[in-house]
N, C-alpha and C. Protein backbone atom coordinates (compact mmCIF):
# COMPACT_ATOMS: atom_id res chain seq x y z
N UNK A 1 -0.30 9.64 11.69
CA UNK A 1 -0.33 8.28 12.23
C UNK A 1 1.10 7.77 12.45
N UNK A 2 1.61 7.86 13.37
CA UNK A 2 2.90 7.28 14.32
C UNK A 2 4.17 7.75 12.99
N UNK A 3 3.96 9.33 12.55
CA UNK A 3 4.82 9.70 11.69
C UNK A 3 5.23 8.96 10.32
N UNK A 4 4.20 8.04 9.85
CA UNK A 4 4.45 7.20 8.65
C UNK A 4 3.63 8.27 7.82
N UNK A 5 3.85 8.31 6.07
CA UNK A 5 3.37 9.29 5.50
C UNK A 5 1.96 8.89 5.01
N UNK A 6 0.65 9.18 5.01
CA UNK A 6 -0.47 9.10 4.33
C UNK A 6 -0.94 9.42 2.96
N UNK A 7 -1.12 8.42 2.51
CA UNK A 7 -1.57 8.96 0.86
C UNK A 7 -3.09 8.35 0.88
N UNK A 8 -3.70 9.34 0.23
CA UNK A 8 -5.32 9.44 0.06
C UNK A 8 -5.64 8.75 -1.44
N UNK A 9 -7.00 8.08 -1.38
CA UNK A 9 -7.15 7.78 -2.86
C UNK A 9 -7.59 8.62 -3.85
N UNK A 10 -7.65 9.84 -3.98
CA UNK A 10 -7.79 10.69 -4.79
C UNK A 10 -6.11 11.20 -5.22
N UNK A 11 -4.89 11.49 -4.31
CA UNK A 11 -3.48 11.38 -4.51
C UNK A 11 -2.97 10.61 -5.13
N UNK A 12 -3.37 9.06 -4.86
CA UNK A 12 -2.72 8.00 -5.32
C UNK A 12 -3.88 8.01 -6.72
N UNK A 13 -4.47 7.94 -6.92
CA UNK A 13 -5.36 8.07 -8.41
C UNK A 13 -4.53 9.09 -9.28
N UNK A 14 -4.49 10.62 -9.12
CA UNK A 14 -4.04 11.66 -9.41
C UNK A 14 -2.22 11.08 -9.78
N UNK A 15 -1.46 10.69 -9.09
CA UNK A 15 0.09 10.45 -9.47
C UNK A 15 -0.22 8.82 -10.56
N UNK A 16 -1.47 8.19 -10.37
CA UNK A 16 -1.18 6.93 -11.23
C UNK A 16 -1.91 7.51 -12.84
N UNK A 17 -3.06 8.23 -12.68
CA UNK A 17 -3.01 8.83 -14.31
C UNK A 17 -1.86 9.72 -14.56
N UNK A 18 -0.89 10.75 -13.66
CA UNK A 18 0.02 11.47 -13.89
C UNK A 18 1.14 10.05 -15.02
N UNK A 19 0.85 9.22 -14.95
CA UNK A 19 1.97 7.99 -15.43
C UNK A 19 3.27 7.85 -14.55
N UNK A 20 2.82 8.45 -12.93
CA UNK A 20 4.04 8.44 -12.05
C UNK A 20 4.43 7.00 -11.95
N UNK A 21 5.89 6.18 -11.64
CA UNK A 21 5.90 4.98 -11.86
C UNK A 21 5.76 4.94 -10.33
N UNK A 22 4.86 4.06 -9.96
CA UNK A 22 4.62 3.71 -8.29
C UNK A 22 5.09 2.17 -8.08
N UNK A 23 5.77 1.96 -6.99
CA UNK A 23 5.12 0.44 -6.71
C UNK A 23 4.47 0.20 -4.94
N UNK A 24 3.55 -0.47 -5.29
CA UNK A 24 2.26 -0.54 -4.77
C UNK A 24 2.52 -2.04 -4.07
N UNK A 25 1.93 -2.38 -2.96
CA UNK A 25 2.38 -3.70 -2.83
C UNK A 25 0.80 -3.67 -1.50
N UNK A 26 -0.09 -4.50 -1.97
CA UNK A 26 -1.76 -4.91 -1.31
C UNK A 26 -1.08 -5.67 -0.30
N UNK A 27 -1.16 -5.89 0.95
CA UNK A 27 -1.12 -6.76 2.16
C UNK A 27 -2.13 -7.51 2.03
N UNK A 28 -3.39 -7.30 1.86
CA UNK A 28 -4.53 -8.17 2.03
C UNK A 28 -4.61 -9.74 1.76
N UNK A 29 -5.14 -10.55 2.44
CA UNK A 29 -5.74 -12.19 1.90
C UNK A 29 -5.34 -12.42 0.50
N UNK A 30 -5.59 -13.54 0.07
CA UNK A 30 -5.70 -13.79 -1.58
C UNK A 30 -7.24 -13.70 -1.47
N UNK A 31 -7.87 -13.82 -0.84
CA UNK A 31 -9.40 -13.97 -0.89
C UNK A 31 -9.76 -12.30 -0.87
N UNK A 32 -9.18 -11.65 -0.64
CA UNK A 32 -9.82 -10.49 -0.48
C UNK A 32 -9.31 -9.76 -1.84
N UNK A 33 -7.93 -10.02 -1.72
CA UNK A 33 -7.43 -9.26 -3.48
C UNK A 33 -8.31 -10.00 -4.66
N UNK A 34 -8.65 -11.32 -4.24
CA UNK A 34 -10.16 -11.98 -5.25
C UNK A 34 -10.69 -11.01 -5.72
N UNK A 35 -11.28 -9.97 -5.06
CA UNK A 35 -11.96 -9.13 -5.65
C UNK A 35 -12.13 -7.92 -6.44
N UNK A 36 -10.61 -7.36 -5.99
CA UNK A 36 -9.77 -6.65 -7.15
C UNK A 36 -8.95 -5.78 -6.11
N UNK A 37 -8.00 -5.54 -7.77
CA UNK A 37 -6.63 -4.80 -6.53
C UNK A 37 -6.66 -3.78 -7.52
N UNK A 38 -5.60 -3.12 -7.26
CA UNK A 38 -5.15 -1.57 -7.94
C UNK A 38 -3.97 -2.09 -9.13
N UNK A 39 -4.15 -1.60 -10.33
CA UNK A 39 -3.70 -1.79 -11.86
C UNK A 39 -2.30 -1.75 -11.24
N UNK A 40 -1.27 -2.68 -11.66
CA UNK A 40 -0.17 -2.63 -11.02
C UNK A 40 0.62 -3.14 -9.67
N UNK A 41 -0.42 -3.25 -9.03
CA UNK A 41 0.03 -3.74 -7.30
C UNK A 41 0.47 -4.58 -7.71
N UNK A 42 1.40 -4.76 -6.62
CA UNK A 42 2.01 -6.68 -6.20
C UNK A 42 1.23 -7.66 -5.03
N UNK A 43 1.11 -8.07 -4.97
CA UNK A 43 0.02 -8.91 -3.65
C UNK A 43 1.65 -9.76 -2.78
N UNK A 44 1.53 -9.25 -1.57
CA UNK A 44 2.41 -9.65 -0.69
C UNK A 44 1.34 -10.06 0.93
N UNK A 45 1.23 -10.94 1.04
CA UNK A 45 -0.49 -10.48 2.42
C UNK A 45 0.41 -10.37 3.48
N UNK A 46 0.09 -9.74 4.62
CA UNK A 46 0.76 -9.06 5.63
C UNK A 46 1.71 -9.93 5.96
N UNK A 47 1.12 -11.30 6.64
CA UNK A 47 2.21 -12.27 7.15
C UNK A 47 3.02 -12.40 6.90
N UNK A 48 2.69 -11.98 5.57
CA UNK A 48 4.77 -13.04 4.50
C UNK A 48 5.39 -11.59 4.57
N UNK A 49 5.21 -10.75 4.90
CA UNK A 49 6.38 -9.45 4.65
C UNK A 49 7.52 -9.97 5.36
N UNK A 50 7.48 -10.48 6.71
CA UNK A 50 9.06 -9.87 7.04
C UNK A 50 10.01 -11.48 6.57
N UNK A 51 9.51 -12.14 5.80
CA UNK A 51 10.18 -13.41 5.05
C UNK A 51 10.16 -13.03 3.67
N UNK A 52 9.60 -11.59 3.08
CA UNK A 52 10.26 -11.16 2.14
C UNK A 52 10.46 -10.03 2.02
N UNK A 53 11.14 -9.36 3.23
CA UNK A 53 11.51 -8.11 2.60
C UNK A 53 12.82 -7.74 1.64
N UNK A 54 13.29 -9.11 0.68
CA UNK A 54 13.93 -8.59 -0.26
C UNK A 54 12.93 -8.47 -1.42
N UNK A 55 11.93 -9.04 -1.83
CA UNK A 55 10.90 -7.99 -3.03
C UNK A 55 10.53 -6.61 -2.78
N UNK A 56 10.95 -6.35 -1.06
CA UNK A 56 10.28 -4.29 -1.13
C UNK A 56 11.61 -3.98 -1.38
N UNK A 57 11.45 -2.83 -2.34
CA UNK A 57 12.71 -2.08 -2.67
C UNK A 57 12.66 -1.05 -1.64
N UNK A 58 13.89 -1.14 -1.20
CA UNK A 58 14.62 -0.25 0.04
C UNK A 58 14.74 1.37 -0.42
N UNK A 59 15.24 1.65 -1.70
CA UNK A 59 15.50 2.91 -2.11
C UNK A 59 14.09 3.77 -3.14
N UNK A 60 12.90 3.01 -2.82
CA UNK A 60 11.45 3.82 -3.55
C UNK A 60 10.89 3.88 -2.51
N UNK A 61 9.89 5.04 -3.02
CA UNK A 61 8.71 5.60 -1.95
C UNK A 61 7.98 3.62 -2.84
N UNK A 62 7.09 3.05 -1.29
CA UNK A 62 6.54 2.09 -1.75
C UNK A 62 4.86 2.29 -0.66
N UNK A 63 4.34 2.28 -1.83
CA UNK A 63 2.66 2.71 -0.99
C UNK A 63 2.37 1.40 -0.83
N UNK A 64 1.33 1.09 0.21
CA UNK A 64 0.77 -0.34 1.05
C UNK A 64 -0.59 -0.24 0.99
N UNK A 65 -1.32 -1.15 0.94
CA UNK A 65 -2.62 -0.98 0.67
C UNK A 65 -2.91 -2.53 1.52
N UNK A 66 -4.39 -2.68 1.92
CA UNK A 66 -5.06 -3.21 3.00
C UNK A 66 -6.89 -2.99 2.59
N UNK A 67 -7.35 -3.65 3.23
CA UNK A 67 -8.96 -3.24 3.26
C UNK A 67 -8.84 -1.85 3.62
N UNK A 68 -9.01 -1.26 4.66
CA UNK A 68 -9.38 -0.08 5.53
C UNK A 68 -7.89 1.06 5.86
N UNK A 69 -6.67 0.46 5.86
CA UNK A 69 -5.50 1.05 6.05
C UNK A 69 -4.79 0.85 6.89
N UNK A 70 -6.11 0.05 7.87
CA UNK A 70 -4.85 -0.38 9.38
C UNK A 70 -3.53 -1.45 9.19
N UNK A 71 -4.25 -2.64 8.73
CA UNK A 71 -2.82 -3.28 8.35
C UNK A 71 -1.54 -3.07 7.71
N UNK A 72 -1.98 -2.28 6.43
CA UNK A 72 -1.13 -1.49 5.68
C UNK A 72 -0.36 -0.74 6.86
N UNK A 73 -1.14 0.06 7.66
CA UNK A 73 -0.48 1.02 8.37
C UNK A 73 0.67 0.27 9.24
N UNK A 74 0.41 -0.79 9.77
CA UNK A 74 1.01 -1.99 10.80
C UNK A 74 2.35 -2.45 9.85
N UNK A 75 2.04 -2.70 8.68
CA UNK A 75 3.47 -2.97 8.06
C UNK A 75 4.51 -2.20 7.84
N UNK A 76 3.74 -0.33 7.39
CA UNK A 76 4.21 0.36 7.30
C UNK A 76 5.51 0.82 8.54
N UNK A 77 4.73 0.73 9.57
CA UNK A 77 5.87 1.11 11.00
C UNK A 77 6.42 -0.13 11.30
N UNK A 78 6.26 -1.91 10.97
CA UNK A 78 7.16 -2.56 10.81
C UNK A 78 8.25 -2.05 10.01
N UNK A 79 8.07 -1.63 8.77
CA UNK A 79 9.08 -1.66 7.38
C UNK A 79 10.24 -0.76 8.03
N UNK A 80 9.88 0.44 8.93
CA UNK A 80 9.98 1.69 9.51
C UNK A 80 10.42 1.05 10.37
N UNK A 81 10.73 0.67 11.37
CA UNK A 81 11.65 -0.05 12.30
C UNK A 81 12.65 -1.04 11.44
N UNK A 82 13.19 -1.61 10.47
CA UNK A 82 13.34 -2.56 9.76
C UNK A 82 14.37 -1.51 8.64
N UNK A 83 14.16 -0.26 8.93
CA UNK A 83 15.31 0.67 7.99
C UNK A 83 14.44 1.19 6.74
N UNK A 84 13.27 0.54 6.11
CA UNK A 84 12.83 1.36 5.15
C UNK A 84 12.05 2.57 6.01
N UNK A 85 13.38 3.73 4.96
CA UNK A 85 12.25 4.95 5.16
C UNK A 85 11.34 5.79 4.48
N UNK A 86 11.10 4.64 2.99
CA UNK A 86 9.88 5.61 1.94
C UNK A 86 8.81 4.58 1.79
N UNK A 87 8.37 3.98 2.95
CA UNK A 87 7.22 3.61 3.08
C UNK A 87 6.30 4.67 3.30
N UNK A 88 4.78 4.44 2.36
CA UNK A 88 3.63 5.17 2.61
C UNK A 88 2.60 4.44 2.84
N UNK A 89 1.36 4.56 3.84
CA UNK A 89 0.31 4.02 3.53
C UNK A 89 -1.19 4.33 2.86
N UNK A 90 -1.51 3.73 2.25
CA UNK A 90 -2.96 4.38 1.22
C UNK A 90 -4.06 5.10 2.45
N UNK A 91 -4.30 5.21 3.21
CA UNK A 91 -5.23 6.04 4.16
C UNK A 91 -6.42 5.63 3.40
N UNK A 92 -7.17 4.68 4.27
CA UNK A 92 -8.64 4.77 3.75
C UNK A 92 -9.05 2.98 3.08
N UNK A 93 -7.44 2.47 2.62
CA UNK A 93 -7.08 1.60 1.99
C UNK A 93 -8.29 1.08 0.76
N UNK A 94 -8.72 0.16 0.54
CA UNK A 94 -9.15 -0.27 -0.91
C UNK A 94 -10.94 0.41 -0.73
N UNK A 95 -11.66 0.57 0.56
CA UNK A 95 -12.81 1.05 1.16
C UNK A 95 -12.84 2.36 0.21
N UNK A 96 -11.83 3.12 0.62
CA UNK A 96 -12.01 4.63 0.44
C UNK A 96 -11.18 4.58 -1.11
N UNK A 97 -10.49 3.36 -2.15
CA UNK A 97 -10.57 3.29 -3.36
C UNK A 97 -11.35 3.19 -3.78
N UNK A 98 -12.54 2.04 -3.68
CA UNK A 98 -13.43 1.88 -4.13
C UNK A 98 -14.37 2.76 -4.03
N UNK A 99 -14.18 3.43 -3.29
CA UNK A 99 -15.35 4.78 -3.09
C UNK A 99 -15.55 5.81 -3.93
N UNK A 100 -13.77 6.13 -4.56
CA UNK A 100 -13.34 7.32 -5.34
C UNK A 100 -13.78 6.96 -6.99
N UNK A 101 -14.10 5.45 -7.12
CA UNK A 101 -13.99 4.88 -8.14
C UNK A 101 -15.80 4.97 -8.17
N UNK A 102 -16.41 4.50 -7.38
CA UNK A 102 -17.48 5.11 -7.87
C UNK A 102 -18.09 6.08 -8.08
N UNK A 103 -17.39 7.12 -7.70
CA UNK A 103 -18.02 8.86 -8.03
C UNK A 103 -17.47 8.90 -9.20
């Protein structure tokens, strides 16, 4: 997807029991993170990124998360024009978390 890197929720599950230190940052609504986010995320919702991109750290891989992955993905190739280059996006976004979480 437009050369940004994809992380799956079985990857991103797998490196967060590994005790890998991630930071995670949900784009979504406050109404939608209402319903739960991933142990750790930061809640940033899409709009406000480029009025704060001093909370994304420039020098970490930083995974993005969204309902489905598109938005995530949309910030991702913003961040990516904008000089960050260890942006990732969750592929599948909180849909295909919640999915892994119920098996």
């Amino acid at each position: 997807m437009n050369g940004i890197p994809q992380i799956t929720a079985p990857e991103l599950r797998q490196r967060i029991e590994s005790g890998e230190e991630l930071v995670l940052i949900d784009v979504r609504e406050a109404d939608e993170v209402a319903l739960g986010m991933i142990s750790g995320a930061a809640h940033i919702p899409m709009g406000d990124i480029p009025y704060r991109t001093s909370d994304i750290p420039e020098d970490a891989e930083v995974i993005f998360i969204c309902r489905s992955g598109s938005r995530s993905q949309r910030v991702c190739e913003y961040l990516y024009t904008q000089g960050y280059s260890g942006v990732a996006n969750l592929s599948g976004g909180m849909i295909g978390w919640n999915e892994l979480l119920e098996n």
